[in-house]
C-alpha atoms as a PDB file:
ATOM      1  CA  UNK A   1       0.000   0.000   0.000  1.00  0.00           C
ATOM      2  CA  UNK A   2       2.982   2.220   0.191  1.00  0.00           C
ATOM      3  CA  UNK A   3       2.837   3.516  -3.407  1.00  0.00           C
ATOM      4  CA  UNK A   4      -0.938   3.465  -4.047  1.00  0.00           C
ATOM      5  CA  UNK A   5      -1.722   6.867  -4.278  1.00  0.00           C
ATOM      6  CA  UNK A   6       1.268   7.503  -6.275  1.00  0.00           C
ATOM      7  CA  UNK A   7       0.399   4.126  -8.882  1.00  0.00           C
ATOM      8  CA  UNK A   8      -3.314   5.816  -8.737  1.00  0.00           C
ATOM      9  CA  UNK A   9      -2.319   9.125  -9.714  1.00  0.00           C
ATOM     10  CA  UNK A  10       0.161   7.929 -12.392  1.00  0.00           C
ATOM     11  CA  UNK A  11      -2.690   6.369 -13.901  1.00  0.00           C
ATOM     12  CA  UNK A  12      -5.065   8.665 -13.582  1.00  0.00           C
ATOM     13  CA  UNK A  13      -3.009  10.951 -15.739  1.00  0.00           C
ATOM     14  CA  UNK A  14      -2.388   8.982 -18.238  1.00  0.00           C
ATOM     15  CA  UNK A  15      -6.097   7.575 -19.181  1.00  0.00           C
ATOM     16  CA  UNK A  16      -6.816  11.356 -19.167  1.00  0.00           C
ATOM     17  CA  UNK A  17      -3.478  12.086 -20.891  1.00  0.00           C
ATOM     18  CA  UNK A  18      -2.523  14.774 -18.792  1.00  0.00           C
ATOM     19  CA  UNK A  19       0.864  15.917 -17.558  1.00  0.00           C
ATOM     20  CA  UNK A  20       2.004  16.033 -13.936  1.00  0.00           C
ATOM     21  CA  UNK A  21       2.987  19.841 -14.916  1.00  0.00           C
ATOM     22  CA  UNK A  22      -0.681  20.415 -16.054  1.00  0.00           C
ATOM     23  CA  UNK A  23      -2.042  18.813 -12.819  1.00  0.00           C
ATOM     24  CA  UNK A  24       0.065  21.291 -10.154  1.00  0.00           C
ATOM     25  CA  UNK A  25      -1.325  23.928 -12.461  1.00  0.00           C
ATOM     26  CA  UNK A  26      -5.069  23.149 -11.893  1.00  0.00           C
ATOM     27  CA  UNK A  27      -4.564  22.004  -8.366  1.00  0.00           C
ATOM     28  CA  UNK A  28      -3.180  25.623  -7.484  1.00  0.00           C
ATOM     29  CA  UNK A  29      -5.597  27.426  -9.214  1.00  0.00           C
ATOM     30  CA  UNK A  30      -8.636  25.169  -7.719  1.00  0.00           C
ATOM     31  CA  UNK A  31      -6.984  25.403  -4.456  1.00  0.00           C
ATOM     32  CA  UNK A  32      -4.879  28.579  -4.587  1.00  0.00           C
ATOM     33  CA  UNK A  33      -1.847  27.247  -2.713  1.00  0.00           C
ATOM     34  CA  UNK A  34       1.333  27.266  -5.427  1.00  0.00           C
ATOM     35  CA  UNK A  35       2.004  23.573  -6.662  1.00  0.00           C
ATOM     36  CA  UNK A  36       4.894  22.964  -8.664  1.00  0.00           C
ATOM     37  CA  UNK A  37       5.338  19.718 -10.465  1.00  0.00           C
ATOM     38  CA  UNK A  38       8.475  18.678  -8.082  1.00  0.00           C
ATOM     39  CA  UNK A  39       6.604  19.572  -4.776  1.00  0.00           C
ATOM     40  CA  UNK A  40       3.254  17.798  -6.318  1.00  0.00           C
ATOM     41  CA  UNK A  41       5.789  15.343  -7.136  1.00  0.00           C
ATOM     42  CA  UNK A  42       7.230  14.702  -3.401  1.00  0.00           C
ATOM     43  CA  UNK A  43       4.283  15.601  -1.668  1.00  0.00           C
ATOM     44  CA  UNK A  44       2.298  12.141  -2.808  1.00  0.00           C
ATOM     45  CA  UNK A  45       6.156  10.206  -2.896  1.00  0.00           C
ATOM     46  CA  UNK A  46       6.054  10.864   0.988  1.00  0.00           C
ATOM     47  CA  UNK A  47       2.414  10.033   0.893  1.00  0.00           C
ATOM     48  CA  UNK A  48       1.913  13.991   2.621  1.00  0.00           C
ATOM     49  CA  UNK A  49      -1.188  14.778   0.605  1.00  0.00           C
ATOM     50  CA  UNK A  50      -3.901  15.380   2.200  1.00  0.00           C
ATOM     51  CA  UNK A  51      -7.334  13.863   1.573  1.00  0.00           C
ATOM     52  CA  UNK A  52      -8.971  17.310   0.521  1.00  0.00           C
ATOM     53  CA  UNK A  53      -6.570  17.538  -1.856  1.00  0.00           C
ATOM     54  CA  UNK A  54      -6.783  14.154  -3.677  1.00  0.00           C
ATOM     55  CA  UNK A  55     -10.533  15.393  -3.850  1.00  0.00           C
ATOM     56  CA  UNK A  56      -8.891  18.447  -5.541  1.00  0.00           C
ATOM     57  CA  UNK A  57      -7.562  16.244  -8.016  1.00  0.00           C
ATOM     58  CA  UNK A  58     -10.081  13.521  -8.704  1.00  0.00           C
ATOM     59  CA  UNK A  59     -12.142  16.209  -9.621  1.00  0.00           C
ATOM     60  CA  UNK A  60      -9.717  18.077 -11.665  1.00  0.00           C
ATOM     61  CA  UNK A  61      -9.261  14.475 -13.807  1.00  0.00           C
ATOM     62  CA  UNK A  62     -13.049  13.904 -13.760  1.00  0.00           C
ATOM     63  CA  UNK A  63     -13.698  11.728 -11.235  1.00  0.00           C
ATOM     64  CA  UNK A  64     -15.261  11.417  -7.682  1.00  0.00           C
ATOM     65  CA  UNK A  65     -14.378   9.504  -4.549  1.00  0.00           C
ATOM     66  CA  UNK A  66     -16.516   7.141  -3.390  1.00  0.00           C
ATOM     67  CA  UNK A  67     -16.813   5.042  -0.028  1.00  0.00           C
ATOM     68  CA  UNK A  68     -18.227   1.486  -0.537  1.00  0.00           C
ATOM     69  CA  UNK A  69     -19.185  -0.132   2.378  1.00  0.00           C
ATOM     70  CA  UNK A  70     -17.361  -3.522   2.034  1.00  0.00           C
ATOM     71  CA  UNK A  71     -19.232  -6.840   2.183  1.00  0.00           C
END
């Protein structure tokens, strides 16, 4: 589980064929805190984003977060 985010995101981007660089770009403008590529970079390597955030970005890509209770 240590890269999940991280293999999530990378994926992410690419069935939406968008750039890391293009990402940081949205996410500062959506949340107004400056995101460079490198810090977006880092921030999920050290697994140091935050959950509002990865709802910044789902929704940036197109998608939404969902709970499922499990069976």
């Amino acid at each position: 589980m240590d890269n999940f985010v991280k293999k999530q995101i990378k994926i992410l981007l690419l069935q939406e064929d968008m750039l890391l660089k293009e990402l940081a770009s949205e996410l500062t403008k959506k949340i107004g805190k400056n995101y460079s590529p490198d810090s977006l970079s880092h921030k999920i390597a050290r697994n140091s984003i935050t959950y509002s955030e990865m709802v910044c970005i789902a929704d940036i890509l197109g998608y939404d977060i969902e709970f499922i209770k499990k069976k």
